[in-house]
C-alpha atoms as a PDB file:
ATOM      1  CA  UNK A   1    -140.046  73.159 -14.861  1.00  0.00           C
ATOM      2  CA  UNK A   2    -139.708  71.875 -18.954  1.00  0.00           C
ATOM      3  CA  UNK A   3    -142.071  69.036 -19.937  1.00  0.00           C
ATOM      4  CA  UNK A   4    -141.409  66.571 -16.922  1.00  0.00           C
ATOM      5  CA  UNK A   5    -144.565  66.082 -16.334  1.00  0.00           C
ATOM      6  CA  UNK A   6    -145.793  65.044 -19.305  1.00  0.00           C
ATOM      7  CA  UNK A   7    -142.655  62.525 -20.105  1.00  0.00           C
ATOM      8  CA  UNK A   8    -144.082  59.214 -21.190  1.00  0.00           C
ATOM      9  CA  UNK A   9    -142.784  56.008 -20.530  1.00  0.00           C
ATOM     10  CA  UNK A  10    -140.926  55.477 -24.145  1.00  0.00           C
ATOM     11  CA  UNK A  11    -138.627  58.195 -23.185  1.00  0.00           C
ATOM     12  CA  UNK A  12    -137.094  55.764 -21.179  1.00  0.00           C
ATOM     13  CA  UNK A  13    -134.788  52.912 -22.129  1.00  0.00           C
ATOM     14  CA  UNK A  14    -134.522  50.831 -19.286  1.00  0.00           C
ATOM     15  CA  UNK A  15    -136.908  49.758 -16.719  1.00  0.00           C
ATOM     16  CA  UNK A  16    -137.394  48.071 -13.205  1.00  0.00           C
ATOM     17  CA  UNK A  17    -140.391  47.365 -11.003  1.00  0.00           C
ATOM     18  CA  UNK A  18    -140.446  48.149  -7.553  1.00  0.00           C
ATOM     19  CA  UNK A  19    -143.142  46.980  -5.073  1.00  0.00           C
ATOM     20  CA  UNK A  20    -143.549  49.677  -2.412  1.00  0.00           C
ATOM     21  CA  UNK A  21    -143.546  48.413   1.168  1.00  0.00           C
ATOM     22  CA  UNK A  22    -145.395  49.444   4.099  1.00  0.00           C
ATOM     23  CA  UNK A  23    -142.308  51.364   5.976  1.00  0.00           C
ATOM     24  CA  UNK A  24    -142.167  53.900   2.425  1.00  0.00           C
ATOM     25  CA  UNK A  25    -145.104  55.098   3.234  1.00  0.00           C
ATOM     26  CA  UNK A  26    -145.091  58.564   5.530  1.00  0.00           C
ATOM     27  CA  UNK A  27    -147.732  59.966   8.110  1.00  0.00           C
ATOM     28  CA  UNK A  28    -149.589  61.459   5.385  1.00  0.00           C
ATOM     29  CA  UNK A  29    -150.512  58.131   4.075  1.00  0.00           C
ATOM     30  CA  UNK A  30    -148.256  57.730   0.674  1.00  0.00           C
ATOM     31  CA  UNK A  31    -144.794  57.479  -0.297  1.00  0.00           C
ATOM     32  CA  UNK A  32    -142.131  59.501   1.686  1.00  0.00           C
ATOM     33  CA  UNK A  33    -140.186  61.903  -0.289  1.00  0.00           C
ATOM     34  CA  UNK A  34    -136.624  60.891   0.499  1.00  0.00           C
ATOM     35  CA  UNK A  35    -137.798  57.227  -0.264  1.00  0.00           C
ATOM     36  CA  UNK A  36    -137.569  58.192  -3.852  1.00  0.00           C
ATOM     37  CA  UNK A  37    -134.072  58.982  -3.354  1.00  0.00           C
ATOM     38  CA  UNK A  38    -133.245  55.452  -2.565  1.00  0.00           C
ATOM     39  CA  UNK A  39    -135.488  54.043  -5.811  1.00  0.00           C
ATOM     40  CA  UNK A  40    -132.996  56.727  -8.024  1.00  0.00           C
ATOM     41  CA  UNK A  41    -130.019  54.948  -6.672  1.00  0.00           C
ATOM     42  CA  UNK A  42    -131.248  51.697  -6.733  1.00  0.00           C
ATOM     43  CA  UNK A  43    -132.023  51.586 -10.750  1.00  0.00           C
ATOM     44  CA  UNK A  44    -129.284  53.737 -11.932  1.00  0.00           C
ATOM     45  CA  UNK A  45    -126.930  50.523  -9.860  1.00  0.00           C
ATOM     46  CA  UNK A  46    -128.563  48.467 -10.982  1.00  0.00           C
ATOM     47  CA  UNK A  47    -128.005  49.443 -14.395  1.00  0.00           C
ATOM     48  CA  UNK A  48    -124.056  50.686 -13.758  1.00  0.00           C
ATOM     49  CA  UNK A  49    -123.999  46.897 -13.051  1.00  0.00           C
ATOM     50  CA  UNK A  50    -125.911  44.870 -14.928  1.00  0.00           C
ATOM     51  CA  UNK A  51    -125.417  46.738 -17.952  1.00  0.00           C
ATOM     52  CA  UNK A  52    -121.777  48.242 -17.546  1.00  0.00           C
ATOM     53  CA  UNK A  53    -119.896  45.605 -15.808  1.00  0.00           C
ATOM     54  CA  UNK A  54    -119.251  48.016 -12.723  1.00  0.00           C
ATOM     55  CA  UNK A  55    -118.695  47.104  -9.226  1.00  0.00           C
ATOM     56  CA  UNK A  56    -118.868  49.270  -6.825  1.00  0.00           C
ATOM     57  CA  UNK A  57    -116.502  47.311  -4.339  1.00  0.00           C
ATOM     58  CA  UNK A  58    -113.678  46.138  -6.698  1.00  0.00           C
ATOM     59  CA  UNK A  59    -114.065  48.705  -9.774  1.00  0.00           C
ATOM     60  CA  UNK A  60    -110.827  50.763 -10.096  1.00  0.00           C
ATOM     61  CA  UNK A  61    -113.266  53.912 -10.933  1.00  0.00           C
ATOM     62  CA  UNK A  62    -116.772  55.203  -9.221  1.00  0.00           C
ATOM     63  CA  UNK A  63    -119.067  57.374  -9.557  1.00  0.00           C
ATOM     64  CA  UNK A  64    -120.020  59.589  -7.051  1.00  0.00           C
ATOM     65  CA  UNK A  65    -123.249  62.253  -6.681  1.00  0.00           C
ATOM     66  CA  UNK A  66    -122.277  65.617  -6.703  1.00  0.00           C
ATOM     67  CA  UNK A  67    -125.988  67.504  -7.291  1.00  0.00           C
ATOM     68  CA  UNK A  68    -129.792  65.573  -7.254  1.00  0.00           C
ATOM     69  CA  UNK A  69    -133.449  66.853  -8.130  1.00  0.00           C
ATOM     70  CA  UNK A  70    -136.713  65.307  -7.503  1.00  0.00           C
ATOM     71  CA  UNK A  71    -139.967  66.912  -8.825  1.00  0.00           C
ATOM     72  CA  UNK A  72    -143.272  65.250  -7.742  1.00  0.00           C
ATOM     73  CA  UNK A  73    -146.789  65.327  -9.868  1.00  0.00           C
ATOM     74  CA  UNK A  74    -149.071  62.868  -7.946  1.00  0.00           C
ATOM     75  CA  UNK A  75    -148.505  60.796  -4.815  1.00  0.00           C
ATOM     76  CA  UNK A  76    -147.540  56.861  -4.765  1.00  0.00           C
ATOM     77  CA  UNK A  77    -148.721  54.694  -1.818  1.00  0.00           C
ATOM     78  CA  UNK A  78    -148.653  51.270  -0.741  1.00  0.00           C
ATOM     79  CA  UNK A  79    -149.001  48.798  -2.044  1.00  0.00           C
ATOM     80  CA  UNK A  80    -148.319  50.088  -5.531  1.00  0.00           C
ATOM     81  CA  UNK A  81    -146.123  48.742  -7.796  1.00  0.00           C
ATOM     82  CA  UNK A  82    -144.103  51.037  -9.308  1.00  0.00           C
ATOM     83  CA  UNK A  83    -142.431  50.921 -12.683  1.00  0.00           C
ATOM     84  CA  UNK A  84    -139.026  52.932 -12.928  1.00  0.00           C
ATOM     85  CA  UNK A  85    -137.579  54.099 -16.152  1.00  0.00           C
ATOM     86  CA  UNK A  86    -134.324  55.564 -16.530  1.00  0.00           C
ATOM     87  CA  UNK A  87    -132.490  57.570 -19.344  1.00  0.00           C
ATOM     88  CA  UNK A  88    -128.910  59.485 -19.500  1.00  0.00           C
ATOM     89  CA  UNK A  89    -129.709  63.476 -20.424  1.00  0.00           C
ATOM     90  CA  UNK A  90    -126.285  64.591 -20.382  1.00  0.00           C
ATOM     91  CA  UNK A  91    -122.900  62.900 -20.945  1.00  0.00           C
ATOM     92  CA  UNK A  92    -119.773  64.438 -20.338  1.00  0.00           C
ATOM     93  CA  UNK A  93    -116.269  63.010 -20.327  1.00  0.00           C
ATOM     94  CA  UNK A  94    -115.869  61.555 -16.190  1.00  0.00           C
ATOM     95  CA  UNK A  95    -119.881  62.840 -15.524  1.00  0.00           C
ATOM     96  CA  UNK A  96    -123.230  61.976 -16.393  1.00  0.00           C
ATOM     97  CA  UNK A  97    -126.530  63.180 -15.709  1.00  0.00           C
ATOM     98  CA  UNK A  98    -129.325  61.031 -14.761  1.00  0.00           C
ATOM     99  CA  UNK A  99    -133.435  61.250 -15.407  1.00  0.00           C
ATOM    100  CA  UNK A 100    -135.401  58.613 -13.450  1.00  0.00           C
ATOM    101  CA  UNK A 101    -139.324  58.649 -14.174  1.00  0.00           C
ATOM    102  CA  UNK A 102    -141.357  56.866 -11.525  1.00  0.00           C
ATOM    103  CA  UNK A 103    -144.564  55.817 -13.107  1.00  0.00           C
ATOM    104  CA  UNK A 104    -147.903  53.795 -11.317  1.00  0.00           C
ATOM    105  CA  UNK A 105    -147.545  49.548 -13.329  1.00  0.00           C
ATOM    106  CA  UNK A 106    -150.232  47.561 -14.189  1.00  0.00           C
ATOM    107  CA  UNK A 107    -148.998  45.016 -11.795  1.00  0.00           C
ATOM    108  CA  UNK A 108    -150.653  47.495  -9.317  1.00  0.00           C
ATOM    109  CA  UNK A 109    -154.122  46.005 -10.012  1.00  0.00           C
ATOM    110  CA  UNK A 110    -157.274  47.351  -9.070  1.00  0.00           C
ATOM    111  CA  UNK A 111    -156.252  49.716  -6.230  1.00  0.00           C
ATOM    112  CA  UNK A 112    -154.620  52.507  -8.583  1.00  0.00           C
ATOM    113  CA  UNK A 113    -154.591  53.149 -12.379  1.00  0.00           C
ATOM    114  CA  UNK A 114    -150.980  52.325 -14.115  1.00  0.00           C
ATOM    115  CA  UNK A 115    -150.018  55.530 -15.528  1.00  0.00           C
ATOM    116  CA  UNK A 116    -148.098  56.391 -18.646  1.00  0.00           C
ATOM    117  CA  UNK A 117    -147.190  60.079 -17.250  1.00  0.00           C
ATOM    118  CA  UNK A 118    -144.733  60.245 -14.717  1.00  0.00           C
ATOM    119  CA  UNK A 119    -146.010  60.581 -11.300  1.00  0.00           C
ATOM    120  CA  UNK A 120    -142.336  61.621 -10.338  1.00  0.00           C
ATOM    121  CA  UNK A 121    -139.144  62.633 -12.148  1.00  0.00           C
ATOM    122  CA  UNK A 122    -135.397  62.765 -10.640  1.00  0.00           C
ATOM    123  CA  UNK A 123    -132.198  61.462 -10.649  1.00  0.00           C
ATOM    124  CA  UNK A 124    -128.539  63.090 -10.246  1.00  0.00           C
ATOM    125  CA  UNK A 125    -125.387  63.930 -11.678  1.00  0.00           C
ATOM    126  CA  UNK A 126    -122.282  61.507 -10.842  1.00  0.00           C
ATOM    127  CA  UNK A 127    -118.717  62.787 -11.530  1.00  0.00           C
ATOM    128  CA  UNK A 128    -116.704  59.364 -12.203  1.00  0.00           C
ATOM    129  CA  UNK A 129    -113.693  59.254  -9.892  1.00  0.00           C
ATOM    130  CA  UNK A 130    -110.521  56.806  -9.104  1.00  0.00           C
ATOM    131  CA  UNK A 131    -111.825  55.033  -6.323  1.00  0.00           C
ATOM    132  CA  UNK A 132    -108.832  55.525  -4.067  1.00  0.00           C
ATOM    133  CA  UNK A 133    -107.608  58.710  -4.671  1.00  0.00           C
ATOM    134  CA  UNK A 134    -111.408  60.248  -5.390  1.00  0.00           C
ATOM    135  CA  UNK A 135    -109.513  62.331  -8.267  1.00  0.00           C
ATOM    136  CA  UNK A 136    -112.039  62.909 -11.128  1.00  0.00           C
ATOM    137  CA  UNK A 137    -111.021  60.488 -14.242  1.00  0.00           C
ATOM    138  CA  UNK A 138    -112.341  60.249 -17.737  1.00  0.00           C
ATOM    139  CA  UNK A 139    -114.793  57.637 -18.259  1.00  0.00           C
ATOM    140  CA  UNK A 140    -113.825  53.858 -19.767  1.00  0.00           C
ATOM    141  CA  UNK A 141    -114.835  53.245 -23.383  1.00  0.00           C
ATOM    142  CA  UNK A 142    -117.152  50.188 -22.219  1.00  0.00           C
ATOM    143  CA  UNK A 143    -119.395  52.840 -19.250  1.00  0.00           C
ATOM    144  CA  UNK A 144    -119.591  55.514 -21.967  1.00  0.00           C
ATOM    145  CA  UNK A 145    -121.124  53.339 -24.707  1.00  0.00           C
ATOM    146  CA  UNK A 146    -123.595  51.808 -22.193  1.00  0.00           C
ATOM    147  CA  UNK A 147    -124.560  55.477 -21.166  1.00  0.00           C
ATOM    148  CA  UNK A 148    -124.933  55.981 -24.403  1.00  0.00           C
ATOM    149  CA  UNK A 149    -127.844  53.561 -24.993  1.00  0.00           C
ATOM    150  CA  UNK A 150    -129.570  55.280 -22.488  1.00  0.00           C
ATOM    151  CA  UNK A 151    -129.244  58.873 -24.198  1.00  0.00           C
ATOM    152  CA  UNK A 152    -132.288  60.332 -24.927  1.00  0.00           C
ATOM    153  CA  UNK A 153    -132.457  59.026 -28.461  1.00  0.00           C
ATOM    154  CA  UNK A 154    -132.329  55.752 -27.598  1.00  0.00           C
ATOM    155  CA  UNK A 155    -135.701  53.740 -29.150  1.00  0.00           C
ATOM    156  CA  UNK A 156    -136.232  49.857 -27.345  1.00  0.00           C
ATOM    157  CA  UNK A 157    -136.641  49.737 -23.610  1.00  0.00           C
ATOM    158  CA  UNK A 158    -134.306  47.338 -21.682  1.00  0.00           C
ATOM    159  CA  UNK A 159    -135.798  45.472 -18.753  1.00  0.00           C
ATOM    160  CA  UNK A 160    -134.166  44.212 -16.041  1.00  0.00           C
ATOM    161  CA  UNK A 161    -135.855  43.072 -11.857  1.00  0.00           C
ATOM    162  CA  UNK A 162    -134.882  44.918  -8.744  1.00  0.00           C
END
């Protein structure tokens, strides 16, 4: 494990709040693991479409997962609000490699502490393909320069609602 743990929130471009419901939460009383998974894909779309002009339905190219990683630090429960960054840490010519830090708002009032240490970090790898014939392609100009603002480099945070 590198320095995950101790990523701050400015390492992150672009954010998005999520407000955790009752049905995320597991037996054990706080977030379920593979609910994560669906707050990864939910910000990095919502960037790819907002941000890149992609649509998954009519776009001639898509991008599909081909590996994923989650690492946890400290549990998440309901009814926290949760504040998800996202950044690019690898781009190659048809794949890119997303990092998605889950991190405790403000918004989450009295009930937890906001947190400016991630109390999660994921994301995955998508390998852009034609949509029809699922055959790898290079990326468009237009998707690789929006990637790019989220390279690691990349100083003012973007916001944007879930």
């Amino acid at each position: 494990m590198d320095d995950k743990k101790r990523r701050p929130r400015t390492d992150y471009p672009f954010f998005v709040a999520y407000r955790t419901r009752w049905s995320d939460n597991d037996q054990y009383g706080h977030v379920n693991n593979a609910i994560y998974y669906h707050l990864f894909d939910a910000i990095i779309n919502t960037y790819l479409t907002e941000q890149c002009g992609m649509d998954p339905v009519k776009s001639e190219h898509i991008g599909l997962v081909v590996s994923s990683f989650c690492e946890f630090f400290s549990p998440v429960a309901f009814p926290d609000v949760l504040d998800l960054g996202l950044r690019v840490t690898r781009l190659g010519t048809s794949s890119v490699t997303y990092e998605v830090g889950v991190f405790k708002s403000k918004a989450s009032g009295e009930r937890s502490e906001p947190s400016d240490t991630a109390c999660a970090v994921g994301g995955y790898t998508h390998v852009f393909v034609e949509s029809t014939s699922r055959r790898s392609t290079p990326m468009s100009g237009e998707l690789r320069s929006n990637l790019m603002k989220l390279a690691k480099e990349t100083p003012a945070p973007i916001a944007s609602k879930l």
